[in-house]
Protein backbone atom coordinates (compact mmCIF):
# COMPACT_ATOMS: atom_id res chain seq x y z
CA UNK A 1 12.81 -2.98 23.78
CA UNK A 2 13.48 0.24 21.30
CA UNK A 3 9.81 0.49 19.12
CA UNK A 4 11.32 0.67 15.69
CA UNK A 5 9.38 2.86 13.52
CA UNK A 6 8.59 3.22 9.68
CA UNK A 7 11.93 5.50 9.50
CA UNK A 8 14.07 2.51 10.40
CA UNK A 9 13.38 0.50 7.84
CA UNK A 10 16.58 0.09 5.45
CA UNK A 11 16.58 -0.46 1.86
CA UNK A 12 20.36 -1.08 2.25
CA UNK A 13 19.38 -4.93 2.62
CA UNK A 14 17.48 -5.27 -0.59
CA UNK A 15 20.60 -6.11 -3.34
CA UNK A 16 20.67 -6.23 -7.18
CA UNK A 17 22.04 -9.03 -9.73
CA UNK A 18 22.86 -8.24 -13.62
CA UNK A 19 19.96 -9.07 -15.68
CA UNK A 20 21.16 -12.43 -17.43
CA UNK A 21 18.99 -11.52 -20.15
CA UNK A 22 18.05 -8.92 -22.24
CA UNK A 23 15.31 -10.31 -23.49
CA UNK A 24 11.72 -9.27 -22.35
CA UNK A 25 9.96 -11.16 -19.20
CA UNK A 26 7.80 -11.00 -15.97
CA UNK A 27 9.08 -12.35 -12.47
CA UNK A 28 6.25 -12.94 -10.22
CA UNK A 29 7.56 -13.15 -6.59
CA UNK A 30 4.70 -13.91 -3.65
CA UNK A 31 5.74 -13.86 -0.08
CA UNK A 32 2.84 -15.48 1.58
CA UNK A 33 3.45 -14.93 5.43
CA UNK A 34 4.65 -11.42 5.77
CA UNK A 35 4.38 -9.90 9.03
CA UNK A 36 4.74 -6.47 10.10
CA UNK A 37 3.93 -4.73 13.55
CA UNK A 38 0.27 -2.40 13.27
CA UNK A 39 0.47 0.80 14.31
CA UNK A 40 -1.73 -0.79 17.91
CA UNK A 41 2.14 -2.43 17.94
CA UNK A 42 0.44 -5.98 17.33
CA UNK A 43 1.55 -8.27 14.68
CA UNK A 44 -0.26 -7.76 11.11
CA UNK A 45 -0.44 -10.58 8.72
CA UNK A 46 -0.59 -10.55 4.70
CA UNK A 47 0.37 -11.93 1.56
CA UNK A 48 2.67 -9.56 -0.72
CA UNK A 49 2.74 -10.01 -4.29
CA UNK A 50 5.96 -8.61 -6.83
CA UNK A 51 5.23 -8.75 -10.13
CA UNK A 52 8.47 -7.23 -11.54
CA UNK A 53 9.78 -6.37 -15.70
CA UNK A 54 13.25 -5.76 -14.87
CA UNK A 55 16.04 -4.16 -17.33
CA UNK A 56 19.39 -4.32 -15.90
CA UNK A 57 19.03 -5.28 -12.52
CA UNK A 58 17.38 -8.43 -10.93
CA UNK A 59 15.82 -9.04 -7.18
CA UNK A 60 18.66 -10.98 -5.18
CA UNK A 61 15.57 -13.10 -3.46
CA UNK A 62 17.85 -13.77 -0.18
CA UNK A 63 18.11 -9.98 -0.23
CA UNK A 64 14.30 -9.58 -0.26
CA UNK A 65 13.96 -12.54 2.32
CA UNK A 66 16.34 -10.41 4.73
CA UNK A 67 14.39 -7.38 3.95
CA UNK A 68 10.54 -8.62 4.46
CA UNK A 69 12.22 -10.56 7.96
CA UNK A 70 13.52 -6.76 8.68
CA UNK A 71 9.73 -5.35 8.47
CA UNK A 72 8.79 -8.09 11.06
CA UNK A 73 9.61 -5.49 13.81
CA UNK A 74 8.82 -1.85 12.20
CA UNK A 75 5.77 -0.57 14.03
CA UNK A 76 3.71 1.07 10.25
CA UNK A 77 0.59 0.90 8.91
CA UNK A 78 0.27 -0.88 5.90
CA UNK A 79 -0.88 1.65 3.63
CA UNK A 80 2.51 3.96 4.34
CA UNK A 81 4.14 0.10 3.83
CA UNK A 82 3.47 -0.56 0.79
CA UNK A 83 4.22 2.59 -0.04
CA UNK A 84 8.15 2.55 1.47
CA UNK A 85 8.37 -1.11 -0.32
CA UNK A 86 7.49 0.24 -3.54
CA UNK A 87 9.43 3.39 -3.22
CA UNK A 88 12.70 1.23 -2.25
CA UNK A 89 12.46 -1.47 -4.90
CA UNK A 90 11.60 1.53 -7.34
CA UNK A 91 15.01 3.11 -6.44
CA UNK A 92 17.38 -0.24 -5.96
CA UNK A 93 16.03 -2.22 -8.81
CA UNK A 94 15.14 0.43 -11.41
CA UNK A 95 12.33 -1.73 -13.00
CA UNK A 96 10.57 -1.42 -16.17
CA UNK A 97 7.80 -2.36 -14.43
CA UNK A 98 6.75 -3.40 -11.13
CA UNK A 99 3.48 -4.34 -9.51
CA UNK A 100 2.80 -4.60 -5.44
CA UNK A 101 -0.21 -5.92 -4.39
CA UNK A 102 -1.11 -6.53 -0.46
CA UNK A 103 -3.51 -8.80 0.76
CA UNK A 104 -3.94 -7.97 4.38
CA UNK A 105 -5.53 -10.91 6.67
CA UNK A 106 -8.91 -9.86 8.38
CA UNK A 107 -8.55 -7.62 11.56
CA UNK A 108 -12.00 -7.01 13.35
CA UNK A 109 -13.31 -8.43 10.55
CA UNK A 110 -12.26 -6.48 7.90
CA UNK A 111 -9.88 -7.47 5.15
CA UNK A 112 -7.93 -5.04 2.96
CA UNK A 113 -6.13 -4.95 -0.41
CA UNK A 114 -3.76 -2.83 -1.23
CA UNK A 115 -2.11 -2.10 -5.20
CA UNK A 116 0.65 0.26 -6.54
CA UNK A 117 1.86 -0.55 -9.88
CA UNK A 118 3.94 1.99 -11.50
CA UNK A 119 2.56 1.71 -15.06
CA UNK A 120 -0.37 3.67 -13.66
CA UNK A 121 0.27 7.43 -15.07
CA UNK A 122 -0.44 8.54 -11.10
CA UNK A 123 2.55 6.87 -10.79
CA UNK A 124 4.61 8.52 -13.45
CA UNK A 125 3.95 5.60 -15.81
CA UNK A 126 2.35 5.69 -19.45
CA UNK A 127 -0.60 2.97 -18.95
CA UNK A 128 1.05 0.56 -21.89
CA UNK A 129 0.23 -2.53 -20.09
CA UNK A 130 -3.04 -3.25 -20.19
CA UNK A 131 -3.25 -6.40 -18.24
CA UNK A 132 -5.00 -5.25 -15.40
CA UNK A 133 -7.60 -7.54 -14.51
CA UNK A 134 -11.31 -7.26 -15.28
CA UNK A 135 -12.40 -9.15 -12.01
CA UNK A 136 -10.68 -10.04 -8.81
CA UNK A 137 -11.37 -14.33 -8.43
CA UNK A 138 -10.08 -13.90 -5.15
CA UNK A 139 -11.79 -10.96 -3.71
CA UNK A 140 -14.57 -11.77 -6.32
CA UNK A 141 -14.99 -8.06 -7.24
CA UNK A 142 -14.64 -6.07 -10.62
CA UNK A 143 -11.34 -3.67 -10.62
């Protein structure tokens, strides 16, 4: 078997639809058993999160299915992951917004979650929305 590394992934998969509105709104998209290979080359397991403002371009979601059943056999680490996800729904979809958060499942006991959102001004956004949560219910921590 050919080890398929973080270069192989192809943003080629991931297709666009015409807004059908141009009205203001939020799509919230959660994929809740996405698997990757670590970079040990054993399966990783987390829950990804889209929260996506789009303008003229929508997620095609059997595009994104295709795409997150692509990642199943990249060999990456998930902190270079979320970055390549970001970076190609960034440059397909063109979003006014867009929000990634990973929740990766406990490996030796430790659990990890990972954000990019690129309202943040690291991100070359102007911090306008301010809807960034106060506490974490889940992970039961303050942001």
């Amino acid at each position: 078997m050919t080890k398929k590394l973080y270069q192989s992934i192809d943003k080629s998969i991931l297709k666009a639809l015409p807004n059908p509105s141009k009205e203001k709104y939020e799509m919230k998209i959660k994929v809740p058993e996405f698997t990757f290979l670590g970079v040990q080359e054993q399966p990783d397991f987390a829950k990804l999160y889209i929260t996506f403002y789009p303008k003229n371009k929508i997620i095609e979601l059997k595009s994104l299915k295709l795409y997150v059943y692509h990642l199943r056999d990249i060999i990456v680490s998930y902190e270079r992951l979320i970055n390549i996800i970001y970076d190609h729904m960034m440059e397909v979809y063109e979003p006014d917004r867009l929000r990634i958060t990973l929740i990766c499942n406990p490996r030796g006991g430790i659990s990890s979650k990972l954000v990019i959102d690129s309202d943040w001004k690291d991100r070359g956004g102007s911090e306008r929305f301010k809807d960034y949560p106060e506490r974490d219910e889940e992970w039961g921590i303050l942001m």
